[in-house]
Protein backbone atom coordinates (compact mmCIF):
# COMPACT_ATOMS: atom_id res chain seq x y z
CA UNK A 1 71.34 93.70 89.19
CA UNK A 2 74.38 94.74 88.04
CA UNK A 3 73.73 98.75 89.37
CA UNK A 4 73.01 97.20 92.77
CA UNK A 5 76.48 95.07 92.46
CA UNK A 6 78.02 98.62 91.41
CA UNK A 7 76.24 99.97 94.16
CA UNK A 8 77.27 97.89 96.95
CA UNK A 9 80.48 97.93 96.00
CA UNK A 10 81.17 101.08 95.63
CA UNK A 11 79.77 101.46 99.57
CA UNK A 12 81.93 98.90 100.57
CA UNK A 13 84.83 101.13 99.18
CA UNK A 14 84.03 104.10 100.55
CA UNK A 15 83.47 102.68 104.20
CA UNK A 16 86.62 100.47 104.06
CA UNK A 17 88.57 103.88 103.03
CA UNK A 18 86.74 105.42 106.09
CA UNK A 19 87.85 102.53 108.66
CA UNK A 20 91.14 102.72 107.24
CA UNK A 21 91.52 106.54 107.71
CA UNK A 22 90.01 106.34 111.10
CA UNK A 23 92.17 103.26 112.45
CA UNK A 24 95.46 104.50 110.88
CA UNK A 25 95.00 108.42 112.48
CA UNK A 26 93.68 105.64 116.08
CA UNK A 27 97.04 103.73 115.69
CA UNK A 28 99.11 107.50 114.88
CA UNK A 29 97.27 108.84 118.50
CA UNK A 30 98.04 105.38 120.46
CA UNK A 31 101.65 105.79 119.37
CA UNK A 32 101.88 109.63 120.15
CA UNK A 33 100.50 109.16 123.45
CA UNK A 34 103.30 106.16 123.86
CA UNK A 35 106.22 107.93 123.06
CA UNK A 36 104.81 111.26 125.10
CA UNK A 37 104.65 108.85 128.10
CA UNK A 38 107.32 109.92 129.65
CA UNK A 39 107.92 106.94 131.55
CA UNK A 40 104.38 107.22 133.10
CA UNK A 41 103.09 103.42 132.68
CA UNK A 42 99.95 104.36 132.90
CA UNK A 43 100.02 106.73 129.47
CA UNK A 44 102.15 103.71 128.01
CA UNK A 45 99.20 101.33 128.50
CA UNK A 46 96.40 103.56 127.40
CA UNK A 47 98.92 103.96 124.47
CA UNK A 48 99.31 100.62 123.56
CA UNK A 49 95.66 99.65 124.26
CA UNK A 50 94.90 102.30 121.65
CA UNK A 51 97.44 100.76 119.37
CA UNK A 52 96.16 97.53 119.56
CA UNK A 53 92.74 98.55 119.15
CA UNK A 54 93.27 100.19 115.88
CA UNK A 55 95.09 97.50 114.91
CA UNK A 56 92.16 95.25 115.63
CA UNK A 57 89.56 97.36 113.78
CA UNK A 58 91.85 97.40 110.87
CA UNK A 59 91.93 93.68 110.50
CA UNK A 60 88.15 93.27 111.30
CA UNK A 61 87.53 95.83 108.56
CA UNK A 62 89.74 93.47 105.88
CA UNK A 63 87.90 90.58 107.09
CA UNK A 64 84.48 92.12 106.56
CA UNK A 65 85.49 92.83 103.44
CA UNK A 66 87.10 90.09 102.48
CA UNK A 67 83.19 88.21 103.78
CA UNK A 68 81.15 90.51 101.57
CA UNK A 69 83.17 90.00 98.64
CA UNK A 70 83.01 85.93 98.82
CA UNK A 71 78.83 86.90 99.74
CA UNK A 72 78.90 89.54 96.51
CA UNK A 73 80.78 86.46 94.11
CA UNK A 74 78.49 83.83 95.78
CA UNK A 75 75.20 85.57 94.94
CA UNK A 76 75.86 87.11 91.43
CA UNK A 77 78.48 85.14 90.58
CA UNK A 78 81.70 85.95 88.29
CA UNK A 79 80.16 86.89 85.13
CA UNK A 80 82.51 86.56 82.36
CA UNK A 81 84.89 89.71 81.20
CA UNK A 82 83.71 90.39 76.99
CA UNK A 83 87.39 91.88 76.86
CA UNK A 84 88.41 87.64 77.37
CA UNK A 85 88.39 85.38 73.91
CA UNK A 86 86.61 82.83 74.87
CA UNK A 87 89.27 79.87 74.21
CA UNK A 88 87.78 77.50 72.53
CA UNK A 89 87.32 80.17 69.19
CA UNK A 90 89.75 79.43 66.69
CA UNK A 91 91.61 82.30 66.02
CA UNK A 92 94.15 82.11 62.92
CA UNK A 93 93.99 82.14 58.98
CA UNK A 94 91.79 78.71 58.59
CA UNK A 95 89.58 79.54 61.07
CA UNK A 96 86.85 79.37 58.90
CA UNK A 97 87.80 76.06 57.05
CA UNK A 98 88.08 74.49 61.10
CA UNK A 99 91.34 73.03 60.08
CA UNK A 100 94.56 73.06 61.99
């Protein structure tokens, strides 16, 4: 379970990388064609439209991400970091007596 956890999330990463590089050059080619407009409204709309599409797909990506993750916690669940004491251990010089 835990390779297919690995797995998944590893594809996740990659593809969000990949929307992210996609929408950013998107938003960098609406702008361009913006500020080449010349004054032409018609480039300024395509422009925009591309801007705000990018924009769009960028915050759809971080959503879908954000959906798998709360799907990926749901199923397998948080399982507990062996780097974290667990708290209620005693650590100290009378640990092993159990006294304070």
């Amino acid at each position: 379970m835990d390779d297919l956890t690995q797995t998944i999330s590893n594809l996740v990463g990659i593809l969000l990388g990949l929307v992210g590089v996609v929408g950013v050059g998107y938003f960098i080619y609406g702008a361009y064609m913006y500020l080449t407009a010349s004054g032409a409204p018609n480039q300024m709309e395509r422009g925009k439209a591309a801007m705000m599409t990018a924009l769009a797909g960028i915050v759809l990506a971080l959503v879908a991400y954000g959906v798998v993750e709360l799907v990926m916690n749901a199923v397998v669940g948080n399982p507990v970091d062996p780097t974290v004491p667990d708290p209620t251990t005693r650590i100290g010089p009378d640990s092993n007596t159990g006294s304070v």
